[in-house]
N, C-alpha and C. Protein backbone atom coordinates (compact mmCIF):
# COMPACT_ATOMS: atom_id res chain seq x y z
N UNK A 1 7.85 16.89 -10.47
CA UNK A 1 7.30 15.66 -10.98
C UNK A 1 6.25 15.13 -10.00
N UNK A 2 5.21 14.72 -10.68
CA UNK A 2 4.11 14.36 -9.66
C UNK A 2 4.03 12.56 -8.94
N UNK A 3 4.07 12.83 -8.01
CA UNK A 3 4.08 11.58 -7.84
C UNK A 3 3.01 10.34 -7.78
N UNK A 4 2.87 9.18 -8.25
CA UNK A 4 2.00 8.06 -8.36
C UNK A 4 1.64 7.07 -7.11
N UNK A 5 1.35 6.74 -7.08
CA UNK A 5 0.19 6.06 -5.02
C UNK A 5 -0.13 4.91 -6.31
N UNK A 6 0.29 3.93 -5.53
CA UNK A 6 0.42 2.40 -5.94
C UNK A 6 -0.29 1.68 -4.19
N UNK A 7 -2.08 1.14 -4.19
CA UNK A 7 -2.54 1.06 -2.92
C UNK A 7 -2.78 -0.69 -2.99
N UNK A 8 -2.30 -1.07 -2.58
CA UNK A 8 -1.98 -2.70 -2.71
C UNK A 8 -3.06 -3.12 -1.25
N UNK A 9 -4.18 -4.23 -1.85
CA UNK A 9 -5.08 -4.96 -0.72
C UNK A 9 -4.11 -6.43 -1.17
N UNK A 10 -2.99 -6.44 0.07
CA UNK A 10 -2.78 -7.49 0.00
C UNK A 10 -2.73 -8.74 0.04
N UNK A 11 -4.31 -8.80 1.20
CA UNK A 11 -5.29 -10.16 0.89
C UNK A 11 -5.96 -10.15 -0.18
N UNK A 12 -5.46 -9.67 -1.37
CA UNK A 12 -6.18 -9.90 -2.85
C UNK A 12 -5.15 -10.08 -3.95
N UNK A 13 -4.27 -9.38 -3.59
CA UNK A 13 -2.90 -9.11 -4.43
C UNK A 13 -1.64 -9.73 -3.85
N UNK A 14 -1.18 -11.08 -4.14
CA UNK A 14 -0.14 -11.17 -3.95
C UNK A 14 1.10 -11.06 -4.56
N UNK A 15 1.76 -9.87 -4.21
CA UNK A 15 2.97 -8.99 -4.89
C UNK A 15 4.63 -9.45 -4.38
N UNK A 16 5.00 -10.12 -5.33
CA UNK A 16 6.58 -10.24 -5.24
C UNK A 16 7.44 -9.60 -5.05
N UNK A 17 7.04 -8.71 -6.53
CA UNK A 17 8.35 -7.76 -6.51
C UNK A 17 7.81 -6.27 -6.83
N UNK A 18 8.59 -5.53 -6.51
CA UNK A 18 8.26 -4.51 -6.59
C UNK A 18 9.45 -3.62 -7.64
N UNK A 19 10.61 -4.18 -7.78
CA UNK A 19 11.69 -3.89 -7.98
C UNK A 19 11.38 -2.28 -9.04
N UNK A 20 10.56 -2.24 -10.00
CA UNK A 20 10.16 -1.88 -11.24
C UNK A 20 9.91 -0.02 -10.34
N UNK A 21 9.50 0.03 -9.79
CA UNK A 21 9.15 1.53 -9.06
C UNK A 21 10.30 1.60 -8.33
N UNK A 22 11.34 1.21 -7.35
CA UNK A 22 12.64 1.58 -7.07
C UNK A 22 12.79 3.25 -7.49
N UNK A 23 13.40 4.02 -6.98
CA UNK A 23 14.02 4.85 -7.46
C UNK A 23 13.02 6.33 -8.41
N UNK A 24 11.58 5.80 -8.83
CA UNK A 24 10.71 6.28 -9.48
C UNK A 24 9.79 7.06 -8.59
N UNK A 25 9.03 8.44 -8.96
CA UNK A 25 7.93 8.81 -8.64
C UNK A 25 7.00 8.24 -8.07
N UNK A 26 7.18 7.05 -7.29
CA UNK A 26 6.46 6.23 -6.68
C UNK A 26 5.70 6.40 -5.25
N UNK A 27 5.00 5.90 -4.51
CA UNK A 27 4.66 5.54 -3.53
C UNK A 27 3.92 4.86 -3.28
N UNK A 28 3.98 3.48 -2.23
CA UNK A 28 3.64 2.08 -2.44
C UNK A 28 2.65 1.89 -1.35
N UNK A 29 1.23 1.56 -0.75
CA UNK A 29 0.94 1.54 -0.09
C UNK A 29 0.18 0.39 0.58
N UNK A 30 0.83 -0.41 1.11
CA UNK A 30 0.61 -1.88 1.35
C UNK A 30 -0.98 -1.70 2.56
N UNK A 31 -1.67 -2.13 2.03
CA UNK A 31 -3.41 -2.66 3.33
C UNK A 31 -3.12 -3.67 4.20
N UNK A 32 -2.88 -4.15 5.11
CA UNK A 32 -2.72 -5.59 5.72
C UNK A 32 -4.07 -5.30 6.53
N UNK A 33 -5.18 -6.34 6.64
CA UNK A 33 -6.26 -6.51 7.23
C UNK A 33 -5.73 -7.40 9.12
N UNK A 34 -6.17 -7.49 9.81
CA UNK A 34 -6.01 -8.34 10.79
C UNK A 34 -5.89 -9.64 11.20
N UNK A 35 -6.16 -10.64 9.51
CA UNK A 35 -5.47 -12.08 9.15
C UNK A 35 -4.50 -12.42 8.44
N UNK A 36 -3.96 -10.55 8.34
CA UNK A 36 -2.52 -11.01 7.60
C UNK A 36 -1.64 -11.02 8.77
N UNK A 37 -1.20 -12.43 8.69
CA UNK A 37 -0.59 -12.72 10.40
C UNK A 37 1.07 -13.21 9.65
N UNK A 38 1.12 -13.36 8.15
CA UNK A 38 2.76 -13.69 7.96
C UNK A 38 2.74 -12.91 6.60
N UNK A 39 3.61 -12.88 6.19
CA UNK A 39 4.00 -11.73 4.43
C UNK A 39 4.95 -12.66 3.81
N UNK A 40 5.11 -12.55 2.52
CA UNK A 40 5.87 -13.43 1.95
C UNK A 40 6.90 -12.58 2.21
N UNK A 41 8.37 -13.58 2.41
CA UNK A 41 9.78 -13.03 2.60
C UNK A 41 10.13 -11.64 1.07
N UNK A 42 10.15 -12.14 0.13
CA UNK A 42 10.22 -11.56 -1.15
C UNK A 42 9.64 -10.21 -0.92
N UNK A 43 8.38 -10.21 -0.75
CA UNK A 43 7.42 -9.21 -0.54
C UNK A 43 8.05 -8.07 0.67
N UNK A 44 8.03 -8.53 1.91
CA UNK A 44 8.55 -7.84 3.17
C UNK A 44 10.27 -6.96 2.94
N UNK A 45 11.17 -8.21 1.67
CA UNK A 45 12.50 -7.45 1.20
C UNK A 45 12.38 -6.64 -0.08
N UNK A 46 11.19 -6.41 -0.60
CA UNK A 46 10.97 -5.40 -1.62
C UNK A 46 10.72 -4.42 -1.24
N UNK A 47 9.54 -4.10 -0.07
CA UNK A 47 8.92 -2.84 0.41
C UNK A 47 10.50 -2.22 1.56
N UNK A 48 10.75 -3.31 2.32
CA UNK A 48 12.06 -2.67 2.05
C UNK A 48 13.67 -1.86 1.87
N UNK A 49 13.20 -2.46 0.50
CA UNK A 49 14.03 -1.56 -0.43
C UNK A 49 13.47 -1.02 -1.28
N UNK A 50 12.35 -0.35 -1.18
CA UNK A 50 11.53 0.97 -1.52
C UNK A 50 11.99 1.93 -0.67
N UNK A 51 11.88 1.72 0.65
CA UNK A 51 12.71 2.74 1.70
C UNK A 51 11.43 3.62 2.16
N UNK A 52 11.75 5.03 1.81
CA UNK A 52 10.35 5.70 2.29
C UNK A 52 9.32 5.87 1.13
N UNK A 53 9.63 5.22 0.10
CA UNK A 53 8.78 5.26 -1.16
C UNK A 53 7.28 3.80 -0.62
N UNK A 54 7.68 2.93 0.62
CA UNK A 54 6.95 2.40 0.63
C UNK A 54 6.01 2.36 2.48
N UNK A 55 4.77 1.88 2.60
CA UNK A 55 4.46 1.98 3.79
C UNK A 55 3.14 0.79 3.69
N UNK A 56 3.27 0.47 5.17
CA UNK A 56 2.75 -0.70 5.57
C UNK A 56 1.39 0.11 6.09
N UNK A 57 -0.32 -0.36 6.07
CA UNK A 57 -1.14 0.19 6.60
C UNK A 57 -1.60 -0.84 7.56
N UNK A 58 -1.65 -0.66 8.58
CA UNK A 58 -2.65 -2.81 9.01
C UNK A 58 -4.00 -1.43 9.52
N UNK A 59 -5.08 -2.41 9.46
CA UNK A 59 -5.65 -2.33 9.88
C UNK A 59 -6.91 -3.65 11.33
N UNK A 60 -7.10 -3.06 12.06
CA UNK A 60 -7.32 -3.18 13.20
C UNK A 60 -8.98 -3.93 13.09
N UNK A 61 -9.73 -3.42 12.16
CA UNK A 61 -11.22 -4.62 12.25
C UNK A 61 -11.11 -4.96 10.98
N UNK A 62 -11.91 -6.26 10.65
CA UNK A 62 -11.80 -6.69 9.88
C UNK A 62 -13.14 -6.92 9.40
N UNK A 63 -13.58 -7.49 8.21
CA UNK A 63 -15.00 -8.09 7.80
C UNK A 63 -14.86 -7.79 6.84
N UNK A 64 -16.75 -8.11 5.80
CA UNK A 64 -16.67 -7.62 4.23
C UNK A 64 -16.05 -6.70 3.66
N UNK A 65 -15.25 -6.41 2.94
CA UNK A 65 -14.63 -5.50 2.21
C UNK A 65 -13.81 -4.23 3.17
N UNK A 66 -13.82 -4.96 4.38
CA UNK A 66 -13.38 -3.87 5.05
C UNK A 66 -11.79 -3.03 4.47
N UNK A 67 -10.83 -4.26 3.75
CA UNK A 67 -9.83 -3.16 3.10
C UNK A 67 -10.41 -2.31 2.14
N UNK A 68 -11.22 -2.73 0.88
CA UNK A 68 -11.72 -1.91 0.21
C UNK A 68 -12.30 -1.07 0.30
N UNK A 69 -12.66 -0.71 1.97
CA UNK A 69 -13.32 0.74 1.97
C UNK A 69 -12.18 1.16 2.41
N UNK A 70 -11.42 1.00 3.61
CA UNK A 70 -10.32 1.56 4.03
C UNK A 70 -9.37 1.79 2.63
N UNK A 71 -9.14 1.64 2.11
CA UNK A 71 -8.39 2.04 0.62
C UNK A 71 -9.10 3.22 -0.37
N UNK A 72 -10.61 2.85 -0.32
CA UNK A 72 -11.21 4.41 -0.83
C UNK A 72 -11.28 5.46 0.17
N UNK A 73 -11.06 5.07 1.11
CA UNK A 73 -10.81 6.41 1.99
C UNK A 73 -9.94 6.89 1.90
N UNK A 74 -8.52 6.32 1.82
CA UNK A 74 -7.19 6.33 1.81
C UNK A 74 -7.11 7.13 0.82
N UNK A 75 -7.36 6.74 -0.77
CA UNK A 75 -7.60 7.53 -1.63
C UNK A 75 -7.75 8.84 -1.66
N UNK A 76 -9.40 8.72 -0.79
CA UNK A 76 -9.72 10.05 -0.87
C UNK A 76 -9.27 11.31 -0.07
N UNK A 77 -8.23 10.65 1.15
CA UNK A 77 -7.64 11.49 1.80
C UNK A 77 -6.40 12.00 1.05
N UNK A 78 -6.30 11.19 0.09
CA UNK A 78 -4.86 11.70 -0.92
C UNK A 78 -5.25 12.37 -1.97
N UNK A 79 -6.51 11.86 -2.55
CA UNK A 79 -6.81 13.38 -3.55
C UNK A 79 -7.23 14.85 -3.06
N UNK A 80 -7.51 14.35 -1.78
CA UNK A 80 -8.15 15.80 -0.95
C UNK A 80 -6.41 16.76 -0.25
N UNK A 81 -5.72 15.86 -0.34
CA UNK A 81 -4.68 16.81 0.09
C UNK A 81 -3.60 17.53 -1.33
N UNK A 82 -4.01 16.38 -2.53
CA UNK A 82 -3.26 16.46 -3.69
C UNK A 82 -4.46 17.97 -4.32
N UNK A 83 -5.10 18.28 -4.26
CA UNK A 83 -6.47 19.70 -4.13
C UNK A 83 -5.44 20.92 -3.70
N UNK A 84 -5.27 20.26 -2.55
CA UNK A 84 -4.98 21.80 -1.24
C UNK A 84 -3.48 22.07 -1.60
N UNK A 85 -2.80 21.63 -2.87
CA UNK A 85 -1.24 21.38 -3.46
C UNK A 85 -1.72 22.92 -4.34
């Protein structure tokens, strides 16, 4: 079964729950930029209990769209390895 990449910019998306992917073909991949300095409680006890279905990315500079490129990269390092499958 193939699995699905769920890439969350969470200074854009604020995500509660996650509950719904639990247990599923999932993998969750949270962006935190360098002004995400607190997470909602809800949020921090969903990812979790994703377990290894979920992962935290921070990244280290910040500015215009800097998650949104770091996320198409991210991407593209996952379709480039989902290729070499």
């Amino acid at each position: 079964m193939k699995t699905h990449y769920i890439l969350i910019d969470y200074e854009n998306v604020p995500v509660k729950s996650l509950a719904l992917l639990k247990d599923k073909p999932f993998r969750v991949g949270v962006f935190l930029g360098p002004k995400n300095t607190r997470l909602a409680t809800e949020f921090v006890l969903a990812m979790r209990d994703l377990g290894p279905q979920g992962d935290y990315i921070q990244l280290e500079a910040g500015g215009p769209n800097a998650l949104d490129f770091h996320i198409a990269f991210y991407l593209g390092r996952l379709l480039e390895a989902r290729a070499a499958d």
